[in-house]
Each structure stands twice: as C-alpha cells, then as structure tokens.
Protein backbone atom coordinates (compact mmCIF):
# COMPACT_ATOMS: atom_id res chain seq x y z
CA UNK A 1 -38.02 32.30 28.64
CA UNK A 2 -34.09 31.62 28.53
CA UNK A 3 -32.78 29.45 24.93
CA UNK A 4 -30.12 27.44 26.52
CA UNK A 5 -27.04 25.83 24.63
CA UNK A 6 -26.03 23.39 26.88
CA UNK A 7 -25.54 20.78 23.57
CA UNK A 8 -22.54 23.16 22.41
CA UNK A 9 -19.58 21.62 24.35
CA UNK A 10 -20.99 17.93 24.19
CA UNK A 11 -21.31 18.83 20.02
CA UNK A 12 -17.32 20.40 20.03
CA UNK A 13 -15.86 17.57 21.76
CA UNK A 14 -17.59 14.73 19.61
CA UNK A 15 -16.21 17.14 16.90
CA UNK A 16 -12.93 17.51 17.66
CA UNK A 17 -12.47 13.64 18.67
CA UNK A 18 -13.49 12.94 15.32
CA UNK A 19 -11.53 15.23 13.52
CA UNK A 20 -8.24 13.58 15.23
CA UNK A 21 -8.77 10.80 14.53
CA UNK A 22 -9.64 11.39 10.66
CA UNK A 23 -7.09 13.72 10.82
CA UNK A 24 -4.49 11.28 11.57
CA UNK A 25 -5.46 8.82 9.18
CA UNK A 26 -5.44 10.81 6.77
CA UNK A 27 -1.94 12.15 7.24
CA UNK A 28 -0.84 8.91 7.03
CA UNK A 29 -2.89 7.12 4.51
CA UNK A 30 -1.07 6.45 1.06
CA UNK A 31 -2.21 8.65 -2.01
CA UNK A 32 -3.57 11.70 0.48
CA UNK A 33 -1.21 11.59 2.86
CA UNK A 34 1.70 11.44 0.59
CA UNK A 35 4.61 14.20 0.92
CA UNK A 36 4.16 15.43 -2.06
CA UNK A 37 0.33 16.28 -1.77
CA UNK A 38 0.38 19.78 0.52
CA UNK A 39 -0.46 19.75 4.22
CA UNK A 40 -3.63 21.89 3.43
CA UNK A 41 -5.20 19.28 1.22
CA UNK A 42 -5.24 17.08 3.76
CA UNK A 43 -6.36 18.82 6.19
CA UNK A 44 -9.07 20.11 3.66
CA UNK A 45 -9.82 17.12 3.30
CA UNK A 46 -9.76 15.60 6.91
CA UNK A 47 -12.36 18.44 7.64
CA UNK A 48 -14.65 17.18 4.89
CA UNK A 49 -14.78 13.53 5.98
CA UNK A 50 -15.32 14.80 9.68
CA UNK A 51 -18.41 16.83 8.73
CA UNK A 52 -19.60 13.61 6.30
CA UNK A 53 -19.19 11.43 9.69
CA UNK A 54 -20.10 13.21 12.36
CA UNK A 55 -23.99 12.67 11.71
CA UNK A 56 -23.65 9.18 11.40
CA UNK A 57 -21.22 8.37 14.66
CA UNK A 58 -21.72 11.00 16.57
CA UNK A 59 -23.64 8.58 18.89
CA UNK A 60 -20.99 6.22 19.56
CA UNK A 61 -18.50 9.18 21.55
CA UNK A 62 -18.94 9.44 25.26
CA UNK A 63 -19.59 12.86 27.21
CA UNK A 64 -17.97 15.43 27.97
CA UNK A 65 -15.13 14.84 30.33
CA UNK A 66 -15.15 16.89 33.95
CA UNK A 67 -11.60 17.00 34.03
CA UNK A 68 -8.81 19.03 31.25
CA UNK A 69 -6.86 15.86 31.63
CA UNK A 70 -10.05 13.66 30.59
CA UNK A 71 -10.22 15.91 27.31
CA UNK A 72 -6.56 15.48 26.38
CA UNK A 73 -6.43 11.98 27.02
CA UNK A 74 -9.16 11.22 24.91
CA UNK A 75 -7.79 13.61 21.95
CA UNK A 76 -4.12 11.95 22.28
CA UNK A 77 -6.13 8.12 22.34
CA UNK A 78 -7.84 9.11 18.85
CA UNK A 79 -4.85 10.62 17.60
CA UNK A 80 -3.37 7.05 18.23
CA UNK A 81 -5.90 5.14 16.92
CA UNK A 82 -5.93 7.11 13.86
CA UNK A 83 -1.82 6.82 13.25
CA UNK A 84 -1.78 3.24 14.08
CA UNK A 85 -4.54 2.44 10.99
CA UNK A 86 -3.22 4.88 8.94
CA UNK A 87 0.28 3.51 9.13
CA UNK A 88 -1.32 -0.28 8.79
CA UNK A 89 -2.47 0.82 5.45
CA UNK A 90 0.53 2.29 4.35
CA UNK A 91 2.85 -0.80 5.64
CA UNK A 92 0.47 -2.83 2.78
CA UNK A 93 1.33 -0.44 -0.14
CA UNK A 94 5.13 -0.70 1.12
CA UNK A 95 5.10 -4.30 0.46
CA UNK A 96 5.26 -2.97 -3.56
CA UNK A 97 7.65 -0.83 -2.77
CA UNK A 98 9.88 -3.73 -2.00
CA UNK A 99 8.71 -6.04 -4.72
CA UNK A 100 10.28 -2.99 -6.46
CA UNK A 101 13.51 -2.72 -5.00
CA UNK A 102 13.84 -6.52 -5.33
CA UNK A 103 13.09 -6.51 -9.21
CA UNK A 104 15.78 -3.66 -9.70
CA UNK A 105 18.25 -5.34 -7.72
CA UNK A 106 17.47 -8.39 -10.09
CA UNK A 107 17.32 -6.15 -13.21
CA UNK A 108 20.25 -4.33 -12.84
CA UNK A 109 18.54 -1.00 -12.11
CA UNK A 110 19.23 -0.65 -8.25
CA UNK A 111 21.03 2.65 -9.31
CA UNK A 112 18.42 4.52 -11.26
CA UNK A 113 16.98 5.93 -8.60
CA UNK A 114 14.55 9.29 -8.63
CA UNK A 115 12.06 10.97 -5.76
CA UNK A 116 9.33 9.02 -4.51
CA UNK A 117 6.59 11.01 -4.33
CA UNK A 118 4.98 8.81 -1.75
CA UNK A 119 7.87 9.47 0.72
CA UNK A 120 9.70 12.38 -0.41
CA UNK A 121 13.16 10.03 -0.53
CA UNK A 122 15.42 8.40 -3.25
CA UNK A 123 13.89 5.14 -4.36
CA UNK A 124 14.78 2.76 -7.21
CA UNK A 125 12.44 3.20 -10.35
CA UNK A 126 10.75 0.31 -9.82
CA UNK A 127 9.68 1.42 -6.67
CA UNK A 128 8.25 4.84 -7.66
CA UNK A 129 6.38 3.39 -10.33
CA UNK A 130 4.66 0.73 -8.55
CA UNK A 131 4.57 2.93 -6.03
CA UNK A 132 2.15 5.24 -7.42
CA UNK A 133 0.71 3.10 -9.70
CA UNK A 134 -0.97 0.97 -7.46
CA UNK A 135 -2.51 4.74 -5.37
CA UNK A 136 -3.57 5.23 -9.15
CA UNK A 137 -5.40 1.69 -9.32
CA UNK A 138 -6.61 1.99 -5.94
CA UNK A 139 -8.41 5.00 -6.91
CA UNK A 140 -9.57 3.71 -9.97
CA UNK A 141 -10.80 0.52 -9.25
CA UNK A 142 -13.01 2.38 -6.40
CA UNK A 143 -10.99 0.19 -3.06
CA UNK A 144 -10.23 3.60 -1.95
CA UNK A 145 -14.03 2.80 -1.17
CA UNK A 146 -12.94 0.51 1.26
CA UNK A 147 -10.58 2.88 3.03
CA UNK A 148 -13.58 4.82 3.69
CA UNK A 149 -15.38 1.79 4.94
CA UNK A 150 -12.16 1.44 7.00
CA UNK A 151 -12.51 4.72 8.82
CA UNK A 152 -16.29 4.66 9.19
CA UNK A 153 -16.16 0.82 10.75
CA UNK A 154 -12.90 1.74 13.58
CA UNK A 155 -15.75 3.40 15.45
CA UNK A 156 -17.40 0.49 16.29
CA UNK A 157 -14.37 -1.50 16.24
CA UNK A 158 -12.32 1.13 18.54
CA UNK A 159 -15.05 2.93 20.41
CA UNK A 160 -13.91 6.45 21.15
CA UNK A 161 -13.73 6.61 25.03
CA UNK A 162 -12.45 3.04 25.73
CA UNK A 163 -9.00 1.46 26.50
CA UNK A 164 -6.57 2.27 23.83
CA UNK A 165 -5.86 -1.48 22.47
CA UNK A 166 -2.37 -1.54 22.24
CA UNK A 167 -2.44 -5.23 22.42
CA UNK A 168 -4.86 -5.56 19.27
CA UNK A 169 -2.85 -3.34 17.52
CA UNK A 170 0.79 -4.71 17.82
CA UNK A 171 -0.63 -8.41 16.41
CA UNK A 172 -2.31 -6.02 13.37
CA UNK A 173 0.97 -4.74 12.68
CA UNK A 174 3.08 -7.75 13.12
CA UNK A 175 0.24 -9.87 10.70
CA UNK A 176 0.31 -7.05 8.35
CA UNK A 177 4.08 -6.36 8.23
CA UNK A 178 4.75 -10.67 8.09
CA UNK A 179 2.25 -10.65 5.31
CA UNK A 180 3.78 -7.58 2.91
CA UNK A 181 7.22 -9.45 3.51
CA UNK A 182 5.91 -12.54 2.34
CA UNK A 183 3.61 -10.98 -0.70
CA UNK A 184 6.88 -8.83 -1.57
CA UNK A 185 8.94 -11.77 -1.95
CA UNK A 186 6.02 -13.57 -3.57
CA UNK A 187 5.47 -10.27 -6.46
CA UNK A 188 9.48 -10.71 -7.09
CA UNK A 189 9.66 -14.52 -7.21
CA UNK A 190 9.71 -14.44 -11.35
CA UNK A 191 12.81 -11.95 -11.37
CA UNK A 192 14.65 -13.90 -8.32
CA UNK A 193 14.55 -17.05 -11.11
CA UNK A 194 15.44 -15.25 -13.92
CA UNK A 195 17.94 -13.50 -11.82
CA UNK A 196 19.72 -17.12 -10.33
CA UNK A 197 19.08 -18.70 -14.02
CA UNK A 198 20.61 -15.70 -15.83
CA UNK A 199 24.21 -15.01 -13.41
CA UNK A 200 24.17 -18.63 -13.85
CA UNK A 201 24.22 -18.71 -17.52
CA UNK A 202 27.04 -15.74 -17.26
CA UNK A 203 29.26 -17.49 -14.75
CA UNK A 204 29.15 -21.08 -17.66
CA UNK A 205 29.91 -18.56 -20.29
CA UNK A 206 32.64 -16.95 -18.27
CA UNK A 207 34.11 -20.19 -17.82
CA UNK A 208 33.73 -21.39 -21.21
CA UNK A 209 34.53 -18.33 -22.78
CA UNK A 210 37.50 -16.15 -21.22
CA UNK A 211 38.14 -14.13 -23.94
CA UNK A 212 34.61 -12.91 -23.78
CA UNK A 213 33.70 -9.34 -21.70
CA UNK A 214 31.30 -11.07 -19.75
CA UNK A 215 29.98 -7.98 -17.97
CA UNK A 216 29.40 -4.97 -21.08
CA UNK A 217 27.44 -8.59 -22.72
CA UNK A 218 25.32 -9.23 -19.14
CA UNK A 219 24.73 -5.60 -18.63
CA UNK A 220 22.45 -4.53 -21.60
CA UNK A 221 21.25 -7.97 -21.86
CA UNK A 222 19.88 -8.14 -18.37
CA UNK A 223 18.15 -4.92 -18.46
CA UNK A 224 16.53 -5.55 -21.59
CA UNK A 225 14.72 -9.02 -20.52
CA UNK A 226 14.38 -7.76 -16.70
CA UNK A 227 12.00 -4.88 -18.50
CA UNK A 228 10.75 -7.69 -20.99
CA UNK A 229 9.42 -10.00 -18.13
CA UNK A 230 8.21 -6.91 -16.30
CA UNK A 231 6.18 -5.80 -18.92
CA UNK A 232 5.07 -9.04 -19.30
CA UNK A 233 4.07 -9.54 -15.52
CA UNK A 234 2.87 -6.14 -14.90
CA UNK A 235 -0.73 -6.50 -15.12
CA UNK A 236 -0.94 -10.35 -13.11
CA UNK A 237 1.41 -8.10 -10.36
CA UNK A 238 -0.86 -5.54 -10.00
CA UNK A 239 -3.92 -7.77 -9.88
CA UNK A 240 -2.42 -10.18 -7.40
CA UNK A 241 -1.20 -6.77 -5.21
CA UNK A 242 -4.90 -5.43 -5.62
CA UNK A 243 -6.76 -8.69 -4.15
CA UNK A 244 -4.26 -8.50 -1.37
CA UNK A 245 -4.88 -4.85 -0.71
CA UNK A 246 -8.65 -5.83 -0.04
CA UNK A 247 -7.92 -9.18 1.98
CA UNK A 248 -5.31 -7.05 4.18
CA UNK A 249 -8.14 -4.40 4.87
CA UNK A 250 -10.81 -7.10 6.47
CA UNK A 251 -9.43 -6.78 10.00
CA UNK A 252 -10.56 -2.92 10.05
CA UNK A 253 -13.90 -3.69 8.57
CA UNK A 254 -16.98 -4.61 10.93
C-alpha cells in the first residue's frame, strides 16, 4: 500500500494565490503598509492573514494550471487585484491628507512641514496629523474590522481564476478618487470661509489703515484662530471622515 500526496501542489498553489493577493494589499493598505512600518511586519503579517484565510476560501481557487504560463498568470492577476484594493483604500485616507494641506494653506502653515510617516515624504502638519490620526481611529473604533471584511469578501467578488476586471476597477477608482476630492473640499469648507472672510477683513484694514503693518498683524493672528477653529472642528472632522471611510468601503463588501 502506496500513501500518495497528490493534494500537495493543488494545496501550494491555492496557497501561494492567496498569499499574493494578501500580500499586496497589505503592502498597500494605510496603517500596515505605511513606509515607516518595516517590510518584515508586513510580510509577517500578510503570512498570518493567509493561514487565517486559507481554510475558509480555499474552495473558491481553481486547479492547478497544466501550463508554467497558467501559474504566472494567475499569480500576476492576484497580485493585481490585491494592489488595485489596496491602493482604493489608501486613495480614501488621502482625501485627509488634502483636507490637510487645504487647512494649512488657509492657516498660514503651508511651510511647517515634517515626514509623513504614511509616505515617507515632506507633508504640511496638518497633513501628518490627520494623517495618522485617522489610522489611529480606524484602529480604535474597530473599522479596521471592515478592512478585513474587505479582503475576505474580494474572493467572492473577484474570484481567483477569472478575467481580471479592469473595467470594474477603473469606475472604483474614478468613484473613489471623485468622492475624496469632493469630501476633501467638503472637511476644509470652514477654513476656505474663514480664510476669504479673514484676507478680506485685512485687505479693508489695509485700505483704511496704511500706516498699519498689515502682514506681522495677519500673521500671528491667522495662525492663532486657524488652530482655534481647528480645535474646535476636530472631532465633527474626524467623525464626518470616519462615516465616509465605512460608506467608501461598501463596494468591496459582498
């Protein structure tokens, strides 16, 4: 009596499809796949949510492929399916990042500028704090829960094996990019008023007032209520950014 282990190859290539695809979400989801978090993290981490997975979709992948060229394709489609979500996500977080530069540009702080952690750049302050304030809020109002949901759900929404739906994906990322623009602008619309009322104010008092220095008055004084009104806002910002973070996520969700 021979033990055969002809389930091996079928069990390494469901294995490996998965792990390329949570692999590449990972690498580009926001919070985990930051720069500043190290490469081995993540893939420590890709490697966990594979083996948490793999029992419950390992039905869903197709066999074994005769052909080399069958193997790679389907490795290179996952990889793509994997990037394109994992960038979709990211593009909603960015939409804070440019509520932030917006609201330093308004404040007078588009100069302060330190590293993003998020993307290893320059960014105003603004920016890096909502930035990584709203991973922090993510985390801690469990929607990172939802991310999850997110990568358990694209395999029956994207069935490993089928046409790579480049056509689905392009309207996702032209709805999702349209709507950050348009929540971004929506996030800054308090400082763009108190921006047009204030250099409105300035330009009267410039007029009525010559012999006053118009600019070492606007400087301090802008700063001081731009941080005012943004520590005013701060919590119905986040709140508003956090109900869009889970209405932007329903098109990955089954």
């Amino acid at each position: 009596m021979t033990l055969t282990l002809d389930f091996l190859p079928q069990t390494a290539f469901a294995f490996i499809l998965l792990f390329a695809r949570t692999g590449a979400i990972t690498m580009a989801l926001p919070g985990i796949g930051d720069k500043m978090v190290p490469s081995r993290i993540r893939l420590v981490f890709a490697l966990a949510l594979t083996l948490i997975l793999y029992p419950i979709v390992s039905k869903v992948f197709p066999s074994l492929p005769a052909t080399p060229f069958g193997m790679i394709t389907a490795v290179v489609s996952e990889v793509l399916i994997g990037l394109a979500i994992g960038f979709a996500v990211r593009m909603i977080v960015s939409a804070l990042q440019f509520a932030g530069s917006v609201i330093a540009f308004q404040t007078g702080l588009a100069f302060a500028q330190n590293v993003d952690p998020a993307n290893g750049v320059q960014n105003s302050l603004f920016s890096t704090f909502l930035s990584v304030l709203s991973v922090a809020l993510i985390f801690a109002t469990d929607m990172h829960h939802l991310l999850l949901s997110a990568i358990h759900d694209s395999y029956l929404l994207f069935k490993p094996g089928s046409a790579l739906p480049t056509g689905d994906f392009a309207q996702i990322a032209v709805q999702t990019l349209s709507n950050g623009f348009r929540v971004a602008i929506q996030l800054a619309g308090p400082f763009l008023a108190f921006g047009l009322i204030f250099y409105l104010g300035v330009g009267v008092l410039a007029r009525l007032i010559p012999q006053v220095q118009v600019f070492f008055l606007a400087m301090p004084l802008n700063i001081m209520l731009g941080l005012t009104l943004f520590m005013l806002l701060l919590s119905t910002l986040m709140l508003w950014f956090l109900d869009y973070f889970g209405e932007a996520l329903r098109p990955y969700l089954a």
